[in-house]
Protein backbone atom coordinates (compact mmCIF):
# COMPACT_ATOMS: atom_id res chain seq x y z
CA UNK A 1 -127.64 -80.45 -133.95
CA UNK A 2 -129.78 -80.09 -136.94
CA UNK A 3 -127.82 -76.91 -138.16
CA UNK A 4 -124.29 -78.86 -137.72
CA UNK A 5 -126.01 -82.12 -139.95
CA UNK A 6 -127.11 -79.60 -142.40
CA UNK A 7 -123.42 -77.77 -142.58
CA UNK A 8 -122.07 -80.97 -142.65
CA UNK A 9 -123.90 -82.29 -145.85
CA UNK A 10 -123.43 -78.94 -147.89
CA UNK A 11 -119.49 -78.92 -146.90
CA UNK A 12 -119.27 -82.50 -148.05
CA UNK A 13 -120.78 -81.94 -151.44
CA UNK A 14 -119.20 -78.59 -151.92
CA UNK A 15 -115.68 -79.30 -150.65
CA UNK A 16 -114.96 -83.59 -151.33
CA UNK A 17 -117.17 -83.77 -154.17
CA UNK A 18 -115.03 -86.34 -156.21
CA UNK A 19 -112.96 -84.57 -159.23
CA UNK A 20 -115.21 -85.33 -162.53
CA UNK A 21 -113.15 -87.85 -165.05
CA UNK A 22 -112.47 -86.77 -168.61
CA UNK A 23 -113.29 -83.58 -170.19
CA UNK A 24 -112.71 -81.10 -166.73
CA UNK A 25 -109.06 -82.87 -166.60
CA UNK A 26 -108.38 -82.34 -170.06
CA UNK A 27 -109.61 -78.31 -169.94
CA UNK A 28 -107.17 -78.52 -167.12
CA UNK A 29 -104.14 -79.51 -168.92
CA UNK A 30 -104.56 -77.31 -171.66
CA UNK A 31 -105.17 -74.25 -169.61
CA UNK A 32 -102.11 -75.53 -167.92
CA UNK A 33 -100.17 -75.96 -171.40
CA UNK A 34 -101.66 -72.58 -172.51
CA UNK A 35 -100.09 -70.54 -169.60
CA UNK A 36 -97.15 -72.19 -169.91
CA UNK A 37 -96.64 -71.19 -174.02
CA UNK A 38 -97.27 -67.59 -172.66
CA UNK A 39 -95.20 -67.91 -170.13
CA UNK A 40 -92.26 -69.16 -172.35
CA UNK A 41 -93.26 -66.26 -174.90
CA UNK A 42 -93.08 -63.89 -172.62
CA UNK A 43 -89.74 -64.89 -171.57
CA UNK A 44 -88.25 -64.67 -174.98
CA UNK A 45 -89.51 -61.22 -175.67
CA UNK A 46 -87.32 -60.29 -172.14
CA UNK A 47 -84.24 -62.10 -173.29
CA UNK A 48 -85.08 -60.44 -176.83
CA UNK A 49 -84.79 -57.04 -175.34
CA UNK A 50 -82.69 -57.57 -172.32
CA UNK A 51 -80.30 -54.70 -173.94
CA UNK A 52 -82.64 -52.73 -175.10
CA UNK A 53 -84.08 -52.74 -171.28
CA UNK A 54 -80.26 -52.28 -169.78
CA UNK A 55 -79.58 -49.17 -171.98
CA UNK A 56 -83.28 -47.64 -171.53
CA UNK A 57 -82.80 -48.00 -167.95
CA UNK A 58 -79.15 -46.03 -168.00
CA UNK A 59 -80.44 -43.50 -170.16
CA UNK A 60 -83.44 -42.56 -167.57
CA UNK A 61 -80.67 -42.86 -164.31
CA UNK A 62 -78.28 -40.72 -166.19
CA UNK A 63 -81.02 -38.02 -167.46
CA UNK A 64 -82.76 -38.48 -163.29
CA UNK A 65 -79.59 -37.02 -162.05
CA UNK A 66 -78.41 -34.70 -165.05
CA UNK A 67 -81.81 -33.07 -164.72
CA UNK A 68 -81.55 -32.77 -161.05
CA UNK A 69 -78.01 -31.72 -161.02
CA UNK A 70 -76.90 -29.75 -164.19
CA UNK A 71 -80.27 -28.68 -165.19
CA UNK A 72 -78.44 -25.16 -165.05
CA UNK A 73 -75.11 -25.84 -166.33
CA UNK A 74 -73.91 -24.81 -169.92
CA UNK A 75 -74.50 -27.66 -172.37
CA UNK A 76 -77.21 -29.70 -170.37
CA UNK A 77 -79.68 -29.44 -173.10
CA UNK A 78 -77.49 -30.87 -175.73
CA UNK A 79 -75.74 -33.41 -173.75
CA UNK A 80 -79.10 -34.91 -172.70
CA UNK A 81 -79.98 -35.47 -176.88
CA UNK A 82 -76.44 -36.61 -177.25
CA UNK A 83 -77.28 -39.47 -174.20
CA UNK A 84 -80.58 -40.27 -175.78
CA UNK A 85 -79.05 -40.18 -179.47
CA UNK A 86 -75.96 -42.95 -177.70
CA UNK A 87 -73.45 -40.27 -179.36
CA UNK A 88 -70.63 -40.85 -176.49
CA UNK A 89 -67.76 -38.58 -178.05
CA UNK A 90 -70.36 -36.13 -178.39
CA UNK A 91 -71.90 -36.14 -174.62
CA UNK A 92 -67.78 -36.52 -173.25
CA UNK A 93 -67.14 -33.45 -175.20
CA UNK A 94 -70.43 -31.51 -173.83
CA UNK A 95 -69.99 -32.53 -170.25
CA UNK A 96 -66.17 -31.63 -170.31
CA UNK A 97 -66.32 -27.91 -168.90
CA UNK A 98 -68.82 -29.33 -166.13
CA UNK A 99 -67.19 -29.94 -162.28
CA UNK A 100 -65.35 -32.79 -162.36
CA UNK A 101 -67.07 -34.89 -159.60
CA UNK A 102 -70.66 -33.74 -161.24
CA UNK A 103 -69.13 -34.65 -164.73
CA UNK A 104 -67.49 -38.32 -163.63
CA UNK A 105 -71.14 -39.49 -161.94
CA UNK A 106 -72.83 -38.38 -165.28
CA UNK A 107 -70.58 -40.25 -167.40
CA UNK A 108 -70.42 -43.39 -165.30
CA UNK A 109 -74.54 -43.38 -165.08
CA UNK A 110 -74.67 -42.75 -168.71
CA UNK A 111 -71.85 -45.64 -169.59
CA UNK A 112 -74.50 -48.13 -169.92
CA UNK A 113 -76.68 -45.77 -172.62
CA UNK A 114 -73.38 -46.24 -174.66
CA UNK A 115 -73.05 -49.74 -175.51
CA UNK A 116 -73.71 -51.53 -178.30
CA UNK A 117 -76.62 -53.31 -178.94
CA UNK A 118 -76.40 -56.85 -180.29
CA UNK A 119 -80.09 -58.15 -181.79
């Protein structure tokens, strides 16, 4: 019984030790206030380069399956700078002689790598 008194005192002042007033409430708040500025901040910088992001991630899907795909096909290496460059009459013209079901999933991957950015 001794044990459970002891247990009982050290739980008590561990665990419903009242909150302390003042200066612990105030760190609290601004800790609070300070994750929420860097929350917002990071946010912006997402929005910021939300097209950036889109057009990145079409230009890695695009180059995934070219690489896999056409790694052997006449004019791979060139249409691959023309999708990172964003030169679309230049990667349409490259992919052209490719077979037409290979050449159609490139260009629709790739249509997002095309489009204009807007800062």
């Amino acid at each position: 019984m001794i044990c459970h008194a002891f247990y009982a005192r050290q739980v008590s002042r561990t665990y419903l030790a009242p909150i302390p007033s003042g200066a612990s409430r105030g760190r609290r708040v601004s800790q609070l206030s300070r994750t929420w500025y860097l929350r917002k901040l990071v946010e912006q910088a997402r929005k910021a380069n939300e097209g950036r992001d889109r057009q990145r991630r079409a230009q890695e899907a695009a180059y995934g399956f070219m690489s896999a795909v056409t790694g052997n096909l006449a004019g791979f290496e060139e249409a691959i700078r023309a999708l990172f460059a964003a030169d679309r009459a230049r990667f349409d013209e490259l992919v052209e002689p490719w077979p037409p079901d290979v050449r159609d999933h490139a260009r629709k991957l790739a249509a997002g790598a095309f489009a204009v950015i807007v800062e």
